[in-house]
Protein backbone atom coordinates (compact mmCIF):
# COMPACT_ATOMS: atom_id res chain seq x y z
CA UNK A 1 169.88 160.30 68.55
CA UNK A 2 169.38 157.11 67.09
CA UNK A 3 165.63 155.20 67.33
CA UNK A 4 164.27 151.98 67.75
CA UNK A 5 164.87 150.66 64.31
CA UNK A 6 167.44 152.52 62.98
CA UNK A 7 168.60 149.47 61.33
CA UNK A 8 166.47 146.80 60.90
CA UNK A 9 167.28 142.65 60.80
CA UNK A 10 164.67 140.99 58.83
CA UNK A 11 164.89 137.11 59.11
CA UNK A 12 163.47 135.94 55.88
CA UNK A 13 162.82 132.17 54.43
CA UNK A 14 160.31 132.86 51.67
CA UNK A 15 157.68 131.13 53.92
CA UNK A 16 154.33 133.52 54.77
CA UNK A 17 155.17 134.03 58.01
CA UNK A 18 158.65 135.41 56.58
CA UNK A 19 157.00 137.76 53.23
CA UNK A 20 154.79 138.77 56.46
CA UNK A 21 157.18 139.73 58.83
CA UNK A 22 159.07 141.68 55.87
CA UNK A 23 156.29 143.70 55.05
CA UNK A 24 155.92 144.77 58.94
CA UNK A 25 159.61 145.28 58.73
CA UNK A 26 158.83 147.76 55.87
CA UNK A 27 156.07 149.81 57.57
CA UNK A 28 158.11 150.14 60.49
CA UNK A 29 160.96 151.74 58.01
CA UNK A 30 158.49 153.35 55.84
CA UNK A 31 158.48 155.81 58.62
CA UNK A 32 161.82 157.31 58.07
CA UNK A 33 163.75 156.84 54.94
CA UNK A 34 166.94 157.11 57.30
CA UNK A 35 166.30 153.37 58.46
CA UNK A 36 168.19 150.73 56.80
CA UNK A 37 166.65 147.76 56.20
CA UNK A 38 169.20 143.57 56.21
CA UNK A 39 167.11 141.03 55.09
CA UNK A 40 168.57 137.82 56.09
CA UNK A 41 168.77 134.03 55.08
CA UNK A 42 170.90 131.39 56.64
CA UNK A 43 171.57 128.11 54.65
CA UNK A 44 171.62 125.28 56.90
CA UNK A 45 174.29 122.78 56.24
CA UNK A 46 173.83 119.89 54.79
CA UNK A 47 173.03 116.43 56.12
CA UNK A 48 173.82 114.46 53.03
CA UNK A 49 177.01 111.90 53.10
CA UNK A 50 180.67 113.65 52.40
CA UNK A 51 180.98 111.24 50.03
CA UNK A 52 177.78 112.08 47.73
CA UNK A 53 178.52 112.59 44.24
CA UNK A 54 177.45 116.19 43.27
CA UNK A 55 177.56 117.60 46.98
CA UNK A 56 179.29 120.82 45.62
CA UNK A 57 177.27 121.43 42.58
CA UNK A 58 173.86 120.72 45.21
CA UNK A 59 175.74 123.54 47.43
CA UNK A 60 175.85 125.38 44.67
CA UNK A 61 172.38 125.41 43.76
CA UNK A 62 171.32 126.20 47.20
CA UNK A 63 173.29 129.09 47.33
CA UNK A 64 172.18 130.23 43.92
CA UNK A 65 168.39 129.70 45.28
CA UNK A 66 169.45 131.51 48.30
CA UNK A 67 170.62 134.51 46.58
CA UNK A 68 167.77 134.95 44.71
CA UNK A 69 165.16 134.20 47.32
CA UNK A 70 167.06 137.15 49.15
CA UNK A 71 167.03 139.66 45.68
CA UNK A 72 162.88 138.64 45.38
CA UNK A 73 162.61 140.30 48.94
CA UNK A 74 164.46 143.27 48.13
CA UNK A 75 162.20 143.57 45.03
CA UNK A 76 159.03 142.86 47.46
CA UNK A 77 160.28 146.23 49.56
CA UNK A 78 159.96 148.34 46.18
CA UNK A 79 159.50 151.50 46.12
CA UNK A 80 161.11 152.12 49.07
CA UNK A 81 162.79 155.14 50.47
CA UNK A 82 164.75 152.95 52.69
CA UNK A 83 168.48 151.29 51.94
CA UNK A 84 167.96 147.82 51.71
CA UNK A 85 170.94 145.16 51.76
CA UNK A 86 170.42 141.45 51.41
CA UNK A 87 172.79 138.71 53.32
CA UNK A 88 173.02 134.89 53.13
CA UNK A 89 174.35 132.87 55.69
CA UNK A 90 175.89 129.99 56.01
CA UNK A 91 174.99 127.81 59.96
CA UNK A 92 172.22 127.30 62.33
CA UNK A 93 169.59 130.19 61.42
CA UNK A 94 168.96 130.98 64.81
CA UNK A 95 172.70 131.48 65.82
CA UNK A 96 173.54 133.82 62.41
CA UNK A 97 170.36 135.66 63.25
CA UNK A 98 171.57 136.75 66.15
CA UNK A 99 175.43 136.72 65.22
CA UNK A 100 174.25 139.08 62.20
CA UNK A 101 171.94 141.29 64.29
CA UNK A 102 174.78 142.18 66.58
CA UNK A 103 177.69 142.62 64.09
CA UNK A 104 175.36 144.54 61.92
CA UNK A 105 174.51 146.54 65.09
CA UNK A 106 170.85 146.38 64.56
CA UNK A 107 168.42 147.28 66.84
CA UNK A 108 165.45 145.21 66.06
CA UNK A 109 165.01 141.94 64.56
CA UNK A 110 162.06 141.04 62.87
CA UNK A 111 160.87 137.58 61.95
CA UNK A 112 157.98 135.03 61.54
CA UNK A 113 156.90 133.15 64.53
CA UNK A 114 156.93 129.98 62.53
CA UNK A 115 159.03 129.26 59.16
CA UNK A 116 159.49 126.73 56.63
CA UNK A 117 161.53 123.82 59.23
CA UNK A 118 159.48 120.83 58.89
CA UNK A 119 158.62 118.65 62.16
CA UNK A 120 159.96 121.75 64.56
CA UNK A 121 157.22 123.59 62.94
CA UNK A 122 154.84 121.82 65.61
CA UNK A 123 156.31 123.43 68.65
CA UNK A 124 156.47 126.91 69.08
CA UNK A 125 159.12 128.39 66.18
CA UNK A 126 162.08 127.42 67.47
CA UNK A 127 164.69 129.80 65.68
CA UNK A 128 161.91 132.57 66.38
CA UNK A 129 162.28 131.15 70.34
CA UNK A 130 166.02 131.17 70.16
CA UNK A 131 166.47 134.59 68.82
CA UNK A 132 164.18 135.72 71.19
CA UNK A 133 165.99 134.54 74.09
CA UNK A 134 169.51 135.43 72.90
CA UNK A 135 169.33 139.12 70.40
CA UNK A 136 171.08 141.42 72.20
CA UNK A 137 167.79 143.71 71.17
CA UNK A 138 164.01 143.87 70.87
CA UNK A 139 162.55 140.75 68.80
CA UNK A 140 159.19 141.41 66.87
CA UNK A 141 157.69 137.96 66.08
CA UNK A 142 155.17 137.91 63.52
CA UNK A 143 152.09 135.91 63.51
């Protein structure tokens, strides 16, 4: 029989709201080391001119950051029982949240109410709103 939280999406974006909603994510797995734990980051693309010189080695770096923003979590969750795989994205964060949580076939999502967006952080999260309305499972938003 599988629970709630079998496998576990954690949206992450190395804001406090996002270290926060990981360690939630955490004690919720910390209860069975059968839970698997997907900490996920989506890049967003780019609004810089095609023709910029550097574009790919800027891409570059922002994957690079990515990748280890996403490893620093995983080292956050130690020790932990749990399995614990890391994923970067490439797209709108809301739409691979939700895109990841069903191909990974999690069954809770769990993510900061607010993250590291700029102006949209005046309104009511609006990734954490949009995965809310759309996950094909139970959203925990963190405060």
């Amino acid at each position: 029989m599988t629970i709630l939280g079998s496998r576990i999406l954690v949206a992450y974006d190395g804001s406090d709201l996002g270290r926060k909603a990981l360690h939630t994510a955490a004690r919720i797995a910390g209860q069975d080391p059968g839970i698997e734990l997907h900490i996920v980051h989506v890049l967003e693309p780019m609004t810089i001119p095609a023709y910029s010189a550097g574009i790919v080695d800027l891409w570059e770096r922002r994957r690079e950051n990515a990748e280890l923003m996403v490893s620093e979590a995983k080292e956050l969750l130690q020790p932990t029982a749990n399995p614990v795989t890391t994923h970067v994205m490439n797209g709108t964060p809301g739409e691979c949240i939700v895109r990841a949580a069903r191909e990974l076939t999690c069954d809770l999502i769990v993510m900061g109410s607010r993250g590291l967006t700029g102006i949209k952080e005046l309104f009511l999260g609006s990734v954490s709103h949009y995965v809310a309305q759309r996950a094909h499972c139970p959203v925990l938003i963190v405060k």
